[in-house]
PDB file of N, CA and C in Angstrom:
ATOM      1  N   UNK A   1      77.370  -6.837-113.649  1.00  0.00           N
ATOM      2  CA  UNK A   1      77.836  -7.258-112.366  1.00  0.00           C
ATOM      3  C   UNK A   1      76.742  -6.949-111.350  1.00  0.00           C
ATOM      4  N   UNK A   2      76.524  -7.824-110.231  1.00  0.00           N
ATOM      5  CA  UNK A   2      75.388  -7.742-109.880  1.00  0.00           C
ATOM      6  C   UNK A   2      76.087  -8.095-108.339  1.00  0.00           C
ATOM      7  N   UNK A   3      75.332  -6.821-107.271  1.00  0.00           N
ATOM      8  CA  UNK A   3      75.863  -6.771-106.309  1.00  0.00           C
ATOM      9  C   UNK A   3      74.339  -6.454-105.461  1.00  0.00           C
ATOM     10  N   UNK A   4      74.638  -7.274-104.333  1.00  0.00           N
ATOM     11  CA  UNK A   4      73.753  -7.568-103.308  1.00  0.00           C
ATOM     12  C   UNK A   4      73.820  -6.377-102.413  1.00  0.00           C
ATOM     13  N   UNK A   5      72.791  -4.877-102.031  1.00  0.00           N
ATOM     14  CA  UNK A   5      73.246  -4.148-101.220  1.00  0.00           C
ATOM     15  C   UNK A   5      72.583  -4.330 -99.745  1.00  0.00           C
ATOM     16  N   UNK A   6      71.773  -5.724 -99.410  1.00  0.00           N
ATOM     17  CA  UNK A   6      70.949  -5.605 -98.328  1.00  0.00           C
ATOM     18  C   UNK A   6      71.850  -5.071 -97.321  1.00  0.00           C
ATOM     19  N   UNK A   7      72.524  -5.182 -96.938  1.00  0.00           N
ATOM     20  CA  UNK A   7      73.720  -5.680 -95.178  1.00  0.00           C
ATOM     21  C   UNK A   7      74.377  -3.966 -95.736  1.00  0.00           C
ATOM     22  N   UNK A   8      74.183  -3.748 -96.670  1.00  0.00           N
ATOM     23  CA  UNK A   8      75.391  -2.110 -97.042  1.00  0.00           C
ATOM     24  C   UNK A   8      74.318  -1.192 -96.495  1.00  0.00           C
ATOM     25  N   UNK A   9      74.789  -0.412 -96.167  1.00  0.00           N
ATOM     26  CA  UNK A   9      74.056   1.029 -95.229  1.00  0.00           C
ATOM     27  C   UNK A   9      74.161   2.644 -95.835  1.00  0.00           C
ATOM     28  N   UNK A  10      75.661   2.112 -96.717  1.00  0.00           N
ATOM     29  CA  UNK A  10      76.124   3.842 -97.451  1.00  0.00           C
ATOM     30  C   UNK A  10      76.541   3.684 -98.643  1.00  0.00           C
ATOM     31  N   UNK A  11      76.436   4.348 -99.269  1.00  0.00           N
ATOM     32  CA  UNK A  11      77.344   4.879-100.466  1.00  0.00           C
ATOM     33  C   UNK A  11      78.799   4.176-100.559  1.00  0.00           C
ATOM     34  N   UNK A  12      79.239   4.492 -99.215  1.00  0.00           N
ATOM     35  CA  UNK A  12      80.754   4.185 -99.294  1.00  0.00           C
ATOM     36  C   UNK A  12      81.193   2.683 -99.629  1.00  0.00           C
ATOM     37  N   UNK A  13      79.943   2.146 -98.979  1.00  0.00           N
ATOM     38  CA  UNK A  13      79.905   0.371 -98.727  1.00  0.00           C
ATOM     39  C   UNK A  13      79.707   0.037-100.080  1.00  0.00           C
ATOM     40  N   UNK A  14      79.067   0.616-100.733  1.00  0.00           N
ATOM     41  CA  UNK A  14      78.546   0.094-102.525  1.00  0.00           C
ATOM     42  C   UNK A  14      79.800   0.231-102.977  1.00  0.00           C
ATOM     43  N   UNK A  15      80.516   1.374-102.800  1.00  0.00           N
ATOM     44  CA  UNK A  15      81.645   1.777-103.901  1.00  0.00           C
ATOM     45  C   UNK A  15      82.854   0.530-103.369  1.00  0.00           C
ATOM     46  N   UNK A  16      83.081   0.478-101.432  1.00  0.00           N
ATOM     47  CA  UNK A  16      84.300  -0.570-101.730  1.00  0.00           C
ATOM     48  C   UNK A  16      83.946  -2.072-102.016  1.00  0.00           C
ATOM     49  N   UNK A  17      82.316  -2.752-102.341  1.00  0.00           N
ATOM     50  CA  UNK A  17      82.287  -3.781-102.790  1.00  0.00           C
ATOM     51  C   UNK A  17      82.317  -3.578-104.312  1.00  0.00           C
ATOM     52  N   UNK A  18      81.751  -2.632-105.047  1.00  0.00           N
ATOM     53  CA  UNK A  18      82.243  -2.680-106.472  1.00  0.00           C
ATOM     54  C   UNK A  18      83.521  -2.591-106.564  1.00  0.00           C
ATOM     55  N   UNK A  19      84.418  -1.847-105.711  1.00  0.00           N
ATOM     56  CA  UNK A  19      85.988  -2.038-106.297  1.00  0.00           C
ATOM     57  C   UNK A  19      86.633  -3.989-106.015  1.00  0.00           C
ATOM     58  N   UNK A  20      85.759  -4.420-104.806  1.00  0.00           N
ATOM     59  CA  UNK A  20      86.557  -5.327-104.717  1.00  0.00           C
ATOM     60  C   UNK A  20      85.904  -6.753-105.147  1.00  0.00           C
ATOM     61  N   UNK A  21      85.016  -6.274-105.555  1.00  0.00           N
ATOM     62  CA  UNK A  21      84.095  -6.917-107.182  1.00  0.00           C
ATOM     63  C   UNK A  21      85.052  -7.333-108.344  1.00  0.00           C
ATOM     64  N   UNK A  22      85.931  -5.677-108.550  1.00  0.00           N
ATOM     65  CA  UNK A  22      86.348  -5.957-109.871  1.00  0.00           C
ATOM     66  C   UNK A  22      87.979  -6.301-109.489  1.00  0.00           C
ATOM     67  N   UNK A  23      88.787  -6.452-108.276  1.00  0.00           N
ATOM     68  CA  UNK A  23      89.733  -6.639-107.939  1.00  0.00           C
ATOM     69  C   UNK A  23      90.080  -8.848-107.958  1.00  0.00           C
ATOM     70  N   UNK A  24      91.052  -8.765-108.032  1.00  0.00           N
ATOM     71  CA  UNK A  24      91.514 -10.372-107.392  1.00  0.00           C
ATOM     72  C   UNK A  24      91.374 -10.942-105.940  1.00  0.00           C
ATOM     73  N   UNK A  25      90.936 -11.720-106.063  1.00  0.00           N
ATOM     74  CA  UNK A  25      90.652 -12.428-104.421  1.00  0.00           C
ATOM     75  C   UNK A  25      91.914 -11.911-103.353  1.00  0.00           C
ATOM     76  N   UNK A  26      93.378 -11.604-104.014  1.00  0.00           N
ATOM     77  CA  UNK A  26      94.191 -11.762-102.835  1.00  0.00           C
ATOM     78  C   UNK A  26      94.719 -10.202-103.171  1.00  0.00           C
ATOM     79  N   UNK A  27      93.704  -9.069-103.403  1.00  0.00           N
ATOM     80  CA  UNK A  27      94.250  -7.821-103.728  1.00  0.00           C
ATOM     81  C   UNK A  27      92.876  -7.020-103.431  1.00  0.00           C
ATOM     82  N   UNK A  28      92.460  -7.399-102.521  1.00  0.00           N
ATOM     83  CA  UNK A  28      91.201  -6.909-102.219  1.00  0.00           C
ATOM     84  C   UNK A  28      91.719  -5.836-101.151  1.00  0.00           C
ATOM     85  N   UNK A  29      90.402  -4.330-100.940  1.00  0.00           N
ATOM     86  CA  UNK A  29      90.959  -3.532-100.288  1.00  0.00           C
ATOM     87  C   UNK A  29      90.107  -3.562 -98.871  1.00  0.00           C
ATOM     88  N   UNK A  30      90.516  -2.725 -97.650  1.00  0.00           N
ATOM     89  CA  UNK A  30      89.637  -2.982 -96.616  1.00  0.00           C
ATOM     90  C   UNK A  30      88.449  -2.138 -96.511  1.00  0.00           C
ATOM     91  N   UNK A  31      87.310  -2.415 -95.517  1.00  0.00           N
ATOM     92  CA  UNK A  31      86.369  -1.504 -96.009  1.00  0.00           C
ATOM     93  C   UNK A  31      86.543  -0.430 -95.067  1.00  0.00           C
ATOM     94  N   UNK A  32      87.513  -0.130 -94.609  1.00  0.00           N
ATOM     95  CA  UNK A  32      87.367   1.023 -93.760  1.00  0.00           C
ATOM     96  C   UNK A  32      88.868   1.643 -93.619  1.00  0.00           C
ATOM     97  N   UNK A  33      88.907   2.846 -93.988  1.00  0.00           N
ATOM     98  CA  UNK A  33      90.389   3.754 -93.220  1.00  0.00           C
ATOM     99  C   UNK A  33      90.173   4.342 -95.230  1.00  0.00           C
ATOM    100  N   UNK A  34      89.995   4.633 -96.112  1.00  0.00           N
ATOM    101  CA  UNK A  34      89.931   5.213 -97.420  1.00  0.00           C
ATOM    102  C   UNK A  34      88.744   6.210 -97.635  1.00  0.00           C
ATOM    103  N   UNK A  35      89.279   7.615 -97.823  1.00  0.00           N
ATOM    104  CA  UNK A  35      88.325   8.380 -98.369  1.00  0.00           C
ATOM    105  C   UNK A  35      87.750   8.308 -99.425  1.00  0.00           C
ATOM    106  N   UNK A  36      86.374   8.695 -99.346  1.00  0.00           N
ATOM    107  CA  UNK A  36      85.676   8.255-100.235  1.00  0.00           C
ATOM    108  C   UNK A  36      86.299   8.736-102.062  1.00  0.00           C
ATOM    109  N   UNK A  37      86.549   9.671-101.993  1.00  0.00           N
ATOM    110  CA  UNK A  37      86.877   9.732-103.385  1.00  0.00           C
ATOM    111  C   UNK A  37      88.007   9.441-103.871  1.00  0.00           C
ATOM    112  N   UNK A  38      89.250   8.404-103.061  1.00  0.00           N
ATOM    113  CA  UNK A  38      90.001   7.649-103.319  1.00  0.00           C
ATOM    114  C   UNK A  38      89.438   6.214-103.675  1.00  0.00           C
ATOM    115  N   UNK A  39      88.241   5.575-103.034  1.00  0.00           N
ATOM    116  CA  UNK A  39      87.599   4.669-103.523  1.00  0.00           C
ATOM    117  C   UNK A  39      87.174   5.031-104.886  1.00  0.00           C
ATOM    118  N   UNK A  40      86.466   6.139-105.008  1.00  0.00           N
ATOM    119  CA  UNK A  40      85.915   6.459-106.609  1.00  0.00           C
ATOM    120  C   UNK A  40      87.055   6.184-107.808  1.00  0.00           C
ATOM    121  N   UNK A  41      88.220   6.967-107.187  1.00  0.00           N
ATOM    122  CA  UNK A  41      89.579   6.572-108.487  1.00  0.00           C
ATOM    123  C   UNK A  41      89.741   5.276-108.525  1.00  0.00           C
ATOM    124  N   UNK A  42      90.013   4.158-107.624  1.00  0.00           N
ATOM    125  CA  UNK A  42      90.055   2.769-108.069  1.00  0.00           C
ATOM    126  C   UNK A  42      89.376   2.128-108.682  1.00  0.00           C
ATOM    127  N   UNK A  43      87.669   2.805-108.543  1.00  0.00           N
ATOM    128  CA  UNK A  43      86.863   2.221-109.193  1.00  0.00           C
ATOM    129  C   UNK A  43      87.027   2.655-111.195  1.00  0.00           C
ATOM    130  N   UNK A  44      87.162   3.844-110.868  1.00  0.00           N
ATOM    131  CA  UNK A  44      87.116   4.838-112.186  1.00  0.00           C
ATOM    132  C   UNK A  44      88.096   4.104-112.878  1.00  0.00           C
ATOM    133  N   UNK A  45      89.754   3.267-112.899  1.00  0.00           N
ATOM    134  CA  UNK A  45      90.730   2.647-112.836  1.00  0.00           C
ATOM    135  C   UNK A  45      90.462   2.134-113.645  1.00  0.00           C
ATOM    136  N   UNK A  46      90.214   0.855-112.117  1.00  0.00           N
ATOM    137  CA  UNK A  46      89.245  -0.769-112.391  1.00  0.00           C
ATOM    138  C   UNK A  46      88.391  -0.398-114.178  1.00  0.00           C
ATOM    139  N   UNK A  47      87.720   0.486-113.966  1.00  0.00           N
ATOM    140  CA  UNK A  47      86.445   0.652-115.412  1.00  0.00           C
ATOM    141  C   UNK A  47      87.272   1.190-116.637  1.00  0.00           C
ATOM    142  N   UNK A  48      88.464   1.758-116.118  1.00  0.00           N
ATOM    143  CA  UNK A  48      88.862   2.051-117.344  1.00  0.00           C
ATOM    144  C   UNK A  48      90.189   0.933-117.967  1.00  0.00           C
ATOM    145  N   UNK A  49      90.186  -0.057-116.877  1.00  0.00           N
ATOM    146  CA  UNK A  49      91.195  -1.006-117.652  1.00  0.00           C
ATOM    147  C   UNK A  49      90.724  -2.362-117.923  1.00  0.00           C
ATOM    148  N   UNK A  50      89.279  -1.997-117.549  1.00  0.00           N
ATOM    149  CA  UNK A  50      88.273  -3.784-117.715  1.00  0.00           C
ATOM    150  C   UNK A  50      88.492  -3.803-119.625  1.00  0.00           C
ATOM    151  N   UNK A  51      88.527  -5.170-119.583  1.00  0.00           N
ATOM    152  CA  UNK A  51      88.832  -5.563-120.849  1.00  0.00           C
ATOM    153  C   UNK A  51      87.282  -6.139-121.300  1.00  0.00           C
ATOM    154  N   UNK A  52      86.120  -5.402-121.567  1.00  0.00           N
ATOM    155  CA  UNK A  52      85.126  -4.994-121.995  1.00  0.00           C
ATOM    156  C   UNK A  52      84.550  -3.542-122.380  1.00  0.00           C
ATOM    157  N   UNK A  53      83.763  -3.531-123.549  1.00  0.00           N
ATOM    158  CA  UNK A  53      83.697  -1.939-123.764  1.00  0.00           C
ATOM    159  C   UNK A  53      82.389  -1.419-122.720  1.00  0.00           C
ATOM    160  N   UNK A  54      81.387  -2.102-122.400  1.00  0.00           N
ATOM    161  CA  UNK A  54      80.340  -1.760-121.543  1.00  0.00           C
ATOM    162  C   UNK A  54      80.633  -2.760-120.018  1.00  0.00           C
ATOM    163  N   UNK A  55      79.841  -1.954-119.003  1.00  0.00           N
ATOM    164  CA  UNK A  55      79.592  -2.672-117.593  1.00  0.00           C
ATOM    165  C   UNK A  55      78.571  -2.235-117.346  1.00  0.00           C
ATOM    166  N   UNK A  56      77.809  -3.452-117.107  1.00  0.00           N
ATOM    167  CA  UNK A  56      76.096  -3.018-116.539  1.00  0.00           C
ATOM    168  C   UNK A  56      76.240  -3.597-115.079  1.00  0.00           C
ATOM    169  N   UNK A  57      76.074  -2.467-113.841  1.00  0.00           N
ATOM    170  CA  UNK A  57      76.028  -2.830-112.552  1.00  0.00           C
ATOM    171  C   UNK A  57      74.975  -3.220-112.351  1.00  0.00           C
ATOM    172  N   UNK A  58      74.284  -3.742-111.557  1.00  0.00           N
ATOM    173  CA  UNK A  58      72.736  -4.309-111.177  1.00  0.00           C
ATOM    174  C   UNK A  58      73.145  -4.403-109.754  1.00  0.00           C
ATOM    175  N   UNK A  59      72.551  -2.868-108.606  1.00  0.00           N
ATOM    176  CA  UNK A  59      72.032  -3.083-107.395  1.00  0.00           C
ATOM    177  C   UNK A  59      71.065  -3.329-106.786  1.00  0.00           C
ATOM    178  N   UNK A  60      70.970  -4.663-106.217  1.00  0.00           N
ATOM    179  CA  UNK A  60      70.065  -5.450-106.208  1.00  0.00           C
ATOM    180  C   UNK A  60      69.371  -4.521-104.586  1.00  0.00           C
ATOM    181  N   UNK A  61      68.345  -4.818-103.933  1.00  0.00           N
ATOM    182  CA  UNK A  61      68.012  -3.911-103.004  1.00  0.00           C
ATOM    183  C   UNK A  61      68.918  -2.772-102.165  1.00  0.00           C
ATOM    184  N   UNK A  62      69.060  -1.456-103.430  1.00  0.00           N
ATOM    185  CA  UNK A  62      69.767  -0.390-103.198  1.00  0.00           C
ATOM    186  C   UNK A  62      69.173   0.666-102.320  1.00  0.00           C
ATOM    187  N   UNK A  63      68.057   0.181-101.815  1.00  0.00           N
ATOM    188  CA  UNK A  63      67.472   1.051-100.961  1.00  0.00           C
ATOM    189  C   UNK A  63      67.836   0.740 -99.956  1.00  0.00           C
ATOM    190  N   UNK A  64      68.303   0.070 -99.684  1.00  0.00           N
ATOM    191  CA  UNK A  64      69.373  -0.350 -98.454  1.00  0.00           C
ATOM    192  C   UNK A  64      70.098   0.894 -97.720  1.00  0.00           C
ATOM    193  N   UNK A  65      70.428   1.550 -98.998  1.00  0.00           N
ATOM    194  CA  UNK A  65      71.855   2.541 -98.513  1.00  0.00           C
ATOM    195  C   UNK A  65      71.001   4.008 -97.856  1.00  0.00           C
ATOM    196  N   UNK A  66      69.748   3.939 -98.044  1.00  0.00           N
ATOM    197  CA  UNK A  66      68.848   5.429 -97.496  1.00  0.00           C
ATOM    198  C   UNK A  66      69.176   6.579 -98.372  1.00  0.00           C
ATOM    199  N   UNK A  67      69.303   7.386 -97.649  1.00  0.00           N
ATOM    200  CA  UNK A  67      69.258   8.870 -97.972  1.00  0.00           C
ATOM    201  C   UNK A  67      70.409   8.743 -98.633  1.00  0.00           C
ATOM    202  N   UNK A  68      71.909   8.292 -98.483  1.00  0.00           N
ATOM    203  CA  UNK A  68      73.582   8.712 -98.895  1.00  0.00           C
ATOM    204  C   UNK A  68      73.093   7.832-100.263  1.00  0.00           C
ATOM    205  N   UNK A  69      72.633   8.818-101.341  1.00  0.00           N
ATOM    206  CA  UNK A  69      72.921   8.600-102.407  1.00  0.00           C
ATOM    207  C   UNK A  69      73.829   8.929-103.383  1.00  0.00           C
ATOM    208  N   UNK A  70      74.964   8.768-102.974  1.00  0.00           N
ATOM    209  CA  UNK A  70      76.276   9.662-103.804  1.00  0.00           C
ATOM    210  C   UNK A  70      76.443   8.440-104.654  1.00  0.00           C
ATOM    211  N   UNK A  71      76.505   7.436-104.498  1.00  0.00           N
ATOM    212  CA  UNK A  71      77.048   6.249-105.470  1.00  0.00           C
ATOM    213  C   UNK A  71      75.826   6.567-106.838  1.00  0.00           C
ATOM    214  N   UNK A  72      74.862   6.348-106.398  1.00  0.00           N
ATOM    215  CA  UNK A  72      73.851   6.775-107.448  1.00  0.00           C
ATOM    216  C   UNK A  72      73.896   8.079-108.556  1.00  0.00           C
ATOM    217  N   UNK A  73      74.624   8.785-107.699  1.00  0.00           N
ATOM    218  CA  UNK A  73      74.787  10.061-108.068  1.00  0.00           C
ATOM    219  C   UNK A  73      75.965   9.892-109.435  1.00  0.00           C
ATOM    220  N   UNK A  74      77.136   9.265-108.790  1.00  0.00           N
ATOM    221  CA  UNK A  74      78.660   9.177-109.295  1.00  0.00           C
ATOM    222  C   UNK A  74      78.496   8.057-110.599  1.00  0.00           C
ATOM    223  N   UNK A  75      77.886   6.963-110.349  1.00  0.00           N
ATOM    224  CA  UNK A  75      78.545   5.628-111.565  1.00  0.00           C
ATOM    225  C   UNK A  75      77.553   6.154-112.629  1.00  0.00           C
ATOM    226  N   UNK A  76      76.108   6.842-112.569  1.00  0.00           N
ATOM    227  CA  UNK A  76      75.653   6.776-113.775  1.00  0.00           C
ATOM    228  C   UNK A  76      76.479   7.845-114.786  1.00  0.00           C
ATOM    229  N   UNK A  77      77.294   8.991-113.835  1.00  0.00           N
ATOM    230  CA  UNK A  77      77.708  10.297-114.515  1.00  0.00           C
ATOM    231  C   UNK A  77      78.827   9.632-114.555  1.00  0.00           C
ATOM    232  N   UNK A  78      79.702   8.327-114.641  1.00  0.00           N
ATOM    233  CA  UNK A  78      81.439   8.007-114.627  1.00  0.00           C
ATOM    234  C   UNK A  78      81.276   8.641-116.193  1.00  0.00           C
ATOM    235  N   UNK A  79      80.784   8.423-117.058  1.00  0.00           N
ATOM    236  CA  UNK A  79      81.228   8.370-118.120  1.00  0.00           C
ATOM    237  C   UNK A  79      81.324  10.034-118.960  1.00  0.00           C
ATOM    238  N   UNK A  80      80.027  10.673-118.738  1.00  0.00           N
ATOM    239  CA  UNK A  80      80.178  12.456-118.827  1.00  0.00           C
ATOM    240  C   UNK A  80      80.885  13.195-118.579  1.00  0.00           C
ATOM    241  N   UNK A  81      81.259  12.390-117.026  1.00  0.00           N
ATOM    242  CA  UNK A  81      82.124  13.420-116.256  1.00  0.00           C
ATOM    243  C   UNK A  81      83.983  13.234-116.758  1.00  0.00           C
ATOM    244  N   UNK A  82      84.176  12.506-117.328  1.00  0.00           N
ATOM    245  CA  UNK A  82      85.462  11.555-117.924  1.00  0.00           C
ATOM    246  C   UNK A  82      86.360  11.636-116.968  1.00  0.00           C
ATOM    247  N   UNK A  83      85.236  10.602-116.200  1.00  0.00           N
ATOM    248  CA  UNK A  83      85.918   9.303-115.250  1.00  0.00           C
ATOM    249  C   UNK A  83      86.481   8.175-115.816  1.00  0.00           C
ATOM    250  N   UNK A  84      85.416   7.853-116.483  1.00  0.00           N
ATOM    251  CA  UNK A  84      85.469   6.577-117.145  1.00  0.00           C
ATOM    252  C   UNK A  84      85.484   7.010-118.709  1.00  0.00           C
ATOM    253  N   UNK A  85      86.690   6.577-119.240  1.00  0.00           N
ATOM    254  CA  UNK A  85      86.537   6.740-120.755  1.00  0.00           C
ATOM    255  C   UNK A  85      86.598   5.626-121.808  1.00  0.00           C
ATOM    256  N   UNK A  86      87.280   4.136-121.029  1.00  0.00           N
ATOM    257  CA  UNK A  86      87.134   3.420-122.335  1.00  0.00           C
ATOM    258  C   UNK A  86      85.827   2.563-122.248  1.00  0.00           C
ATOM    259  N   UNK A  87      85.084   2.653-121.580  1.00  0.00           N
ATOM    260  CA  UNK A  87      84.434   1.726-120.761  1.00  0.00           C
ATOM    261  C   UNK A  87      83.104   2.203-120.864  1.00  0.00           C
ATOM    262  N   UNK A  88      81.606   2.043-121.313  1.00  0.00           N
ATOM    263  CA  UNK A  88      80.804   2.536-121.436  1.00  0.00           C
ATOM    264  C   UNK A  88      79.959   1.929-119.749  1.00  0.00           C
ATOM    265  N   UNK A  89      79.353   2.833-119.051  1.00  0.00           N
ATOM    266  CA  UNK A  89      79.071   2.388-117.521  1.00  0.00           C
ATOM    267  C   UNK A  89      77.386   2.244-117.556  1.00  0.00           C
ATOM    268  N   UNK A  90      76.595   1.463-117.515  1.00  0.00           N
ATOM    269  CA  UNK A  90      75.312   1.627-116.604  1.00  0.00           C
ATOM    270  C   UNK A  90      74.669   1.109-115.438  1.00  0.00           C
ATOM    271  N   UNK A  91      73.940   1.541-115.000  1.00  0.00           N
ATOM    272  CA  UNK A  91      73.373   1.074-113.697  1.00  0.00           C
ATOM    273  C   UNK A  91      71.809   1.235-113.521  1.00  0.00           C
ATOM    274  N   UNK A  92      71.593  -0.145-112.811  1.00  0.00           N
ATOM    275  CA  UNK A  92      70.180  -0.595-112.698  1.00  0.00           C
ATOM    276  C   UNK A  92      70.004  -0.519-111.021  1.00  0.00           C
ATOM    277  N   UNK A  93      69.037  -0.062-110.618  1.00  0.00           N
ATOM    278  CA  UNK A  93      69.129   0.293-108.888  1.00  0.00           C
ATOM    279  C   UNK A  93      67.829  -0.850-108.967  1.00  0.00           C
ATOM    280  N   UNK A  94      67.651  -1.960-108.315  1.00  0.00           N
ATOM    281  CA  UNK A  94      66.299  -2.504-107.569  1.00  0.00           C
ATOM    282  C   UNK A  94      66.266  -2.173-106.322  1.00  0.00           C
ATOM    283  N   UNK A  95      64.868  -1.756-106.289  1.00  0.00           N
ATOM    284  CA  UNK A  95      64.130  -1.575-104.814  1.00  0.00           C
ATOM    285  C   UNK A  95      63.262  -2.468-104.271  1.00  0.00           C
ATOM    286  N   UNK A  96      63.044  -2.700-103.183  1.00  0.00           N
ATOM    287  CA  UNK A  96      62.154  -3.994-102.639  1.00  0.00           C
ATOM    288  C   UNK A  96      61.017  -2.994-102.254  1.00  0.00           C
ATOM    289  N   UNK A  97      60.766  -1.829-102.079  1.00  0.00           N
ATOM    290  CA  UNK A  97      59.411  -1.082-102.180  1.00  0.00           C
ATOM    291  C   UNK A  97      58.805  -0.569-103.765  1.00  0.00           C
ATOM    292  N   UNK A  98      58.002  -0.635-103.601  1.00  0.00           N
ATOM    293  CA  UNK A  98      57.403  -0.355-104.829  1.00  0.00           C
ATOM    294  C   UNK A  98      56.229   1.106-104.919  1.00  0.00           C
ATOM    295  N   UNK A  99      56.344   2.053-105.088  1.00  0.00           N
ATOM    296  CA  UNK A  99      55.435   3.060-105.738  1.00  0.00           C
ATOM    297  C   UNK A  99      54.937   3.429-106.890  1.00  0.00           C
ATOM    298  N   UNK A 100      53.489   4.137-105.950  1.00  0.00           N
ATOM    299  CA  UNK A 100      52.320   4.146-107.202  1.00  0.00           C
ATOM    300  C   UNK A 100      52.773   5.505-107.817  1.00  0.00           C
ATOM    301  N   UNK A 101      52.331   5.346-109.352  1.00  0.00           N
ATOM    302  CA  UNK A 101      52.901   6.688-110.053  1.00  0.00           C
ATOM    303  C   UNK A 101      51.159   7.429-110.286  1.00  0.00           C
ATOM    304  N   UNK A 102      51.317   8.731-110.347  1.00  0.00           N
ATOM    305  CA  UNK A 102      49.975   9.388-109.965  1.00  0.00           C
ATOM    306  C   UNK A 102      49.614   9.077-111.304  1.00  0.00           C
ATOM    307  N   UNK A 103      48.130   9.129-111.705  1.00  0.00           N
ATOM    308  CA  UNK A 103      47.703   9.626-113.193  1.00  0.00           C
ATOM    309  C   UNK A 103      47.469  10.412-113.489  1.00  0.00           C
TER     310      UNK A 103
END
């Protein structure tokens, strides 16, 4: 699933477009008035009742979100932490900057 983060600013913004990613057009949630780790359980939910055994997220310019890296933090560990148990989770972060690695 592949989600666009240019226009998202936080963490919080990644997590309520992945929930309403994996939700129905007319059961979608709002993006504002939900604490954040009530967003995390819908998502954790959503992943554990998708009728696939893997989900590969792809955030497409995730540098968007700055410093609030908690989403980064949370979807790669859903599965260690048993958030997510039927559902195998990964995630691909693209950046539109690019750095040099030293030799």
């Amino acid at each position: 699933m592949k989600i666009v983060c240019k226009s998202l600013t936080s963490s919080y913004q990644v997590s309520v477009r992945l929930v309403n990613a994996l939700r129905d057009s007319g059961n979608k949630i709002s993006k504002r008035g939900h604490a954040p780790g009530d967003i995390y359980e819908m998502l954790w939910e959503h992943l554990n009742t998708l009728d696939a055994t893997h989900c590969l997220f792809v955030l497409d310019e995730i540098d968007s979100v700055g410093d609030d890296d908690d989403v980064l933090y949370e979807l790669p560990r859903c599965n260690d932490n048993n958030n997510v148990t039927e559902t195998k989770v990964g995630v691909i972060g693209i950046s539109a900057y690019s750095m040099k690695v030293p030799e």
